[in-house]
Protein backbone atom coordinates (compact mmCIF):
# COMPACT_ATOMS: atom_id res chain seq x y z
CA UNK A 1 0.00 0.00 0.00
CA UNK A 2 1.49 2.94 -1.38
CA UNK A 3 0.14 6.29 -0.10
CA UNK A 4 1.45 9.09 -2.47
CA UNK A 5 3.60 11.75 -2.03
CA UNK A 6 4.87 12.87 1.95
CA UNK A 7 7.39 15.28 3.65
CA UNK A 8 8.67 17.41 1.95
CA UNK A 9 6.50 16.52 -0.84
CA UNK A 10 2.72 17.65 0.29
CA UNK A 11 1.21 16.62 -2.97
CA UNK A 12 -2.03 18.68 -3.82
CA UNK A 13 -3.77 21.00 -1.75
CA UNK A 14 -7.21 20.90 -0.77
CA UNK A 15 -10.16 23.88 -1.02
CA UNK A 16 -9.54 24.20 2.97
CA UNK A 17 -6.24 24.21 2.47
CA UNK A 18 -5.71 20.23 3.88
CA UNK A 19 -2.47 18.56 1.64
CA UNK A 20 -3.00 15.64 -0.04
CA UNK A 21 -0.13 13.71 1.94
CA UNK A 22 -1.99 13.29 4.81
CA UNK A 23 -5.19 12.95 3.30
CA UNK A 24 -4.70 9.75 1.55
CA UNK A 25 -2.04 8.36 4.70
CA UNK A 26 -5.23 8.01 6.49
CA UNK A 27 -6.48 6.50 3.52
CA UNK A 28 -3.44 4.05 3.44
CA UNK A 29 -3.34 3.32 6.77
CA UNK A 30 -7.34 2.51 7.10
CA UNK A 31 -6.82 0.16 4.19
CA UNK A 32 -4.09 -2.09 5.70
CA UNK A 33 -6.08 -2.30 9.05
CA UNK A 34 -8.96 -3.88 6.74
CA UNK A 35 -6.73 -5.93 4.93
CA UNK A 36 -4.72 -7.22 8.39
CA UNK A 37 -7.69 -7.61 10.05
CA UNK A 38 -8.97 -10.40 7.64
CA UNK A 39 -5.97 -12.53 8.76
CA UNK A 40 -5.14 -13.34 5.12
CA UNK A 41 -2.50 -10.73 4.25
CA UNK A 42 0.95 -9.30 5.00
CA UNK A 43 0.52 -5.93 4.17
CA UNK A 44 3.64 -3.29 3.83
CA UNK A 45 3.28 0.20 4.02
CA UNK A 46 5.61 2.12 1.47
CA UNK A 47 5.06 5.12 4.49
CA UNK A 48 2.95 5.07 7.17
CA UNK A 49 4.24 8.21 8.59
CA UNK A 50 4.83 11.94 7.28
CA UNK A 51 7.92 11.14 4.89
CA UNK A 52 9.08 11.63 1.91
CA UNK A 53 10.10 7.98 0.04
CA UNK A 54 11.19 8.49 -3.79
CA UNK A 55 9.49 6.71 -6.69
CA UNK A 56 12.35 4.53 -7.09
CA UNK A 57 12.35 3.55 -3.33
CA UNK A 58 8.73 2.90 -3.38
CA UNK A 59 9.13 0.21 -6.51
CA UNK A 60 11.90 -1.30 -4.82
CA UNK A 61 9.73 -1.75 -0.99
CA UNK A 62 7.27 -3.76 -3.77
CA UNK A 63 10.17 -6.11 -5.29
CA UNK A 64 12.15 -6.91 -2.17
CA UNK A 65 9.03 -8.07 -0.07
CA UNK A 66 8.16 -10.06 -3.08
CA UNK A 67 4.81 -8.06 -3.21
CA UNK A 68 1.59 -9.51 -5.13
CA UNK A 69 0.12 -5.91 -5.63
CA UNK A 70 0.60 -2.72 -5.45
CA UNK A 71 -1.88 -0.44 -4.92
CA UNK A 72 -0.71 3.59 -4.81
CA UNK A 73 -3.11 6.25 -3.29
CA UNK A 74 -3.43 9.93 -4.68
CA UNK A 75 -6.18 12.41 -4.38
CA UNK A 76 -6.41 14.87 -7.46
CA UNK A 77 -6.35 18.66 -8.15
CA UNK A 78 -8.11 20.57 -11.50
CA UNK A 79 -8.68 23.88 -12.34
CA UNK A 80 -12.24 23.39 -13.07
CA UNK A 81 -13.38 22.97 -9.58
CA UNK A 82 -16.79 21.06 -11.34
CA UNK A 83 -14.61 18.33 -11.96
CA UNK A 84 -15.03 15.37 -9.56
CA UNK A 85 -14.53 11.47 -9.49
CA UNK A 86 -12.17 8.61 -8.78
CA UNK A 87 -10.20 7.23 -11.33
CA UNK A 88 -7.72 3.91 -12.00
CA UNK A 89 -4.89 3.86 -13.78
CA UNK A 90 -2.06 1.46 -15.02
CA UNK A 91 0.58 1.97 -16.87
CA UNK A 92 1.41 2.59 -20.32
CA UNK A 93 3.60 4.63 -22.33
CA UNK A 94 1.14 6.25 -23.97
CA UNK A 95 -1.80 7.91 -22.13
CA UNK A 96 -5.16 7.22 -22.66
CA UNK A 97 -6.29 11.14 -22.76
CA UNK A 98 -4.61 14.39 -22.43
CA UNK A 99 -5.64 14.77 -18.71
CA UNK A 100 -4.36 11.21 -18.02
CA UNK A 101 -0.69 12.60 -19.75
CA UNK A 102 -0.77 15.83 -17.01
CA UNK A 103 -1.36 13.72 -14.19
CA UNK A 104 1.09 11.64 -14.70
CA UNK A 105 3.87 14.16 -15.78
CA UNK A 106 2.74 15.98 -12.45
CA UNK A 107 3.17 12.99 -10.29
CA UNK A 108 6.72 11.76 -11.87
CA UNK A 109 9.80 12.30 -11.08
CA UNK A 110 12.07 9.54 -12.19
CA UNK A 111 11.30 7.33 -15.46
CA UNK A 112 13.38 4.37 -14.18
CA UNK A 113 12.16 0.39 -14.89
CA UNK A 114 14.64 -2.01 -12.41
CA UNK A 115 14.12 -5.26 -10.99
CA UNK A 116 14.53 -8.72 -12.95
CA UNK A 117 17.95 -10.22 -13.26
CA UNK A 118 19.26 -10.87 -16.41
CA UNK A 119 22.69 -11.51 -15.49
CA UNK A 120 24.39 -14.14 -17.97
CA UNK A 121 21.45 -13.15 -20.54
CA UNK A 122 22.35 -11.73 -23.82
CA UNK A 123 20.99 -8.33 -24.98
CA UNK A 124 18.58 -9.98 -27.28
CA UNK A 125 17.59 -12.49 -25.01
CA UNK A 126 17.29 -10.44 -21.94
CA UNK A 127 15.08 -8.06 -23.50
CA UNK A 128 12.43 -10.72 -24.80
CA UNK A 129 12.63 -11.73 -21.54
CA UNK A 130 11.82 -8.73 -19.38
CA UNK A 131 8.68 -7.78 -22.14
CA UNK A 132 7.51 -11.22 -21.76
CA UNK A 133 7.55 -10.63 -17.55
CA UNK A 134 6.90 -7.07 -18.32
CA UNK A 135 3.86 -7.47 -20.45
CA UNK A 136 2.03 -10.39 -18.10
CA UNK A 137 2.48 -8.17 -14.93
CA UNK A 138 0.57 -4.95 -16.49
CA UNK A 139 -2.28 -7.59 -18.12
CA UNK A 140 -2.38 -8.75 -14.08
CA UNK A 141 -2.65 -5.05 -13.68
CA UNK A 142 -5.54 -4.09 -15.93
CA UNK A 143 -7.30 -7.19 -13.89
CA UNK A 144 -7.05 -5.64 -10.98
CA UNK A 145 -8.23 -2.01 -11.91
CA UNK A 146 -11.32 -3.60 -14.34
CA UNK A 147 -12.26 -5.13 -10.60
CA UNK A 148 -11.63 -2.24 -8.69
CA UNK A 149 -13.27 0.35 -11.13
CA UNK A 150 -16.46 -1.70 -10.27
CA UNK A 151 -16.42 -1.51 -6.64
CA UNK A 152 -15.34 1.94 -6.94
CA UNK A 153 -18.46 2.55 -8.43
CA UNK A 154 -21.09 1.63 -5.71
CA UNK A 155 -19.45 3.73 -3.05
CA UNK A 156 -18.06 7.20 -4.83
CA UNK A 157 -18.74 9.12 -7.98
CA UNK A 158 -16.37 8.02 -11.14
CA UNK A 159 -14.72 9.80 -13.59
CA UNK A 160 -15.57 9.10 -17.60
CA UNK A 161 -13.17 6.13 -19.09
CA UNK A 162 -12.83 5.46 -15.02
CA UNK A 163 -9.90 3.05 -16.22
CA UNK A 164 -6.91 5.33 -17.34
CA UNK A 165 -3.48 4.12 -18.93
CA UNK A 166 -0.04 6.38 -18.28
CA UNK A 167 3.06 6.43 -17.40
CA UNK A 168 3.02 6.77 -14.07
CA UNK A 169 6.98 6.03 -12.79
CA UNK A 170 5.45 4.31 -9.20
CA UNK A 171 3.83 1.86 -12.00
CA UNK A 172 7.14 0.30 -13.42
CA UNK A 173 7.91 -2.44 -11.47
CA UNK A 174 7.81 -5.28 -14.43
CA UNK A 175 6.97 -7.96 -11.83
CA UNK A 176 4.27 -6.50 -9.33
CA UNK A 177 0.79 -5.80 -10.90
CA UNK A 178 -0.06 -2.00 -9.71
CA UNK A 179 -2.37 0.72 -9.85
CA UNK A 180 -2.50 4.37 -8.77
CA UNK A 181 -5.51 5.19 -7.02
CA UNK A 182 -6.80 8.77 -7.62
CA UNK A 183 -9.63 8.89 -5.07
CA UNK A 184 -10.89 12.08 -6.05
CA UNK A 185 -10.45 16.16 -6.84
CA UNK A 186 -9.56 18.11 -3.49
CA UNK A 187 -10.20 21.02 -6.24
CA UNK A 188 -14.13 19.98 -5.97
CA UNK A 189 -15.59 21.80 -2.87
CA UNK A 190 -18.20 18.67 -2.40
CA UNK A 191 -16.09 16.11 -3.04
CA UNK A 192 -13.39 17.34 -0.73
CA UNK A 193 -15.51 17.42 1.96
CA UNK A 194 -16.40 13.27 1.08
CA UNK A 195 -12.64 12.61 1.16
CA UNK A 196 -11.94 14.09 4.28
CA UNK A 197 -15.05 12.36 5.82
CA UNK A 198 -14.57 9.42 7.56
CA UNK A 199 -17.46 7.47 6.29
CA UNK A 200 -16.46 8.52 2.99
CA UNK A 201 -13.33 7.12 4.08
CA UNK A 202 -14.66 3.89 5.40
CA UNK A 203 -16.74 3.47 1.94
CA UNK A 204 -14.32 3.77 -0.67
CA UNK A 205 -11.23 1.19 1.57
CA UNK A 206 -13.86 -1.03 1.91
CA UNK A 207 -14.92 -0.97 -1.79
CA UNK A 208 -10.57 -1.55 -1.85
CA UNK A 209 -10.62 -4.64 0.02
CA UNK A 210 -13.15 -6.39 -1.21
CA UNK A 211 -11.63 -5.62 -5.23
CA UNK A 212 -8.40 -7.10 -3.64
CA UNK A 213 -10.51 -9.57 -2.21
CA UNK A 214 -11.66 -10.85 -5.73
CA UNK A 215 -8.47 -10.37 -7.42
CA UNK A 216 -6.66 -12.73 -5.54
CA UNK A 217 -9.17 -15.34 -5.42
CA UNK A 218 -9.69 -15.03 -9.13
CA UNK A 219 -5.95 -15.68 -9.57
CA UNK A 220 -6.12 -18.74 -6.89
CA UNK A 221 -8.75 -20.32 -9.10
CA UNK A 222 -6.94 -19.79 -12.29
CA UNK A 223 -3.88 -20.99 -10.58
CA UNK A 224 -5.87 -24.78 -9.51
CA UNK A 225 -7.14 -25.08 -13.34
């Protein structure tokens, strides 16, 4: 559970002046409470205080606890304060609109893909390779965010084309399926008061766990057939 941005780093500010660091912490933290609580996962915490943790770092806390998803939490900003809605994304080099493109240049800050050992490899070889690994972790991805988008839905407003593709740098691990999370706009007077609700809160980590819930036992029954 990565929640975005910290420290330094206060990520977008709300309409009453709240950052977006700590307002989707508390969503982090709420959701590996839920999770723990079930007894049926190990749940790591890229942060689970007020720091700041680099893109690259936050990849690498995936890969080295041999992570089955990663799930990173933002909360959004527009200049059209109408705008409201959560949103999914995954990655991919190109982005799916022109707003999905400025979120995700505002969000980078490294363009880095590490990982899978290819020592002994050739360059030929070692690059099928890593697309092969590469390309089934971000179809395990879109699985995940297809389920998620659903849940999503009977708890919060959505955006259009909920599911979003870009090239978010938290997204590059090529052997953990992830998603980035944008909960909502803190730029939307209404919905900014939802997000810093805690039923609000309670709705949309519930609607979370039970997506993670299904993705893993839809991967344990393809896994027995």
């Amino acid at each position: 559970v990565d929640p975005g941005h910290g420290g330094v780093d206060p990520g977008a500010h709300s309409i009453s002046g709240a950052d977006e660091k700590d307002i989707v912490l508390a969503y982090g933290l709420d959701l590996k409470r839920r999770l723990e609580a079930t007894g049926k996962y190990r749940v790591i915490m890229t942060r689970d205080t007020d720091v700041f943790v680099s893109l690259s770092d936050r990849r690498e806390i995936a890969q080295q606890n041999d992570a089955d998803l990663f799930v990173s939490l933002h909360a959004n900003n527009h200049s059209l304060s109408k705008i409201r809605g959560a949103s999914v994304y995954t990655l991919s080099e190109q982005a799916s609109d022109a707003e999905a493109k400025l979120v995700a240049a505002r969000e980078n800050t490294a363009d880095v893909i590490a990982g899978i050992d290819l020592t002994g490899q050739t360059d030929d070889v070692g690059d099928i390779l890593f697309d092969l690994v590469q390309r089934e972790t971000m179809n395990l991805s879109k699985k995940f965010a297809n389920i998620l988008v659903g849940d999503l839905g009977k708890v919060t407003p959505l955006l259009r084309n909920t599911h979003r593709y870009a090239g978010f740098a938290v997204l590059k691990s090529p052997v953990v399926p992830s998603v980035l999370v944008e909960i909502g706009y803190l730029s939307n007077r209404a919905e900014e008061r939802d997000l810093r609700a805690e039923r609000h809160r309670t709705a949309v980590i519930g609607a979370t766990a039970r997506a993670i819930k299904a993705y893993f036992e839809q991967q344990e029954a393809l896994n027995r057939s």
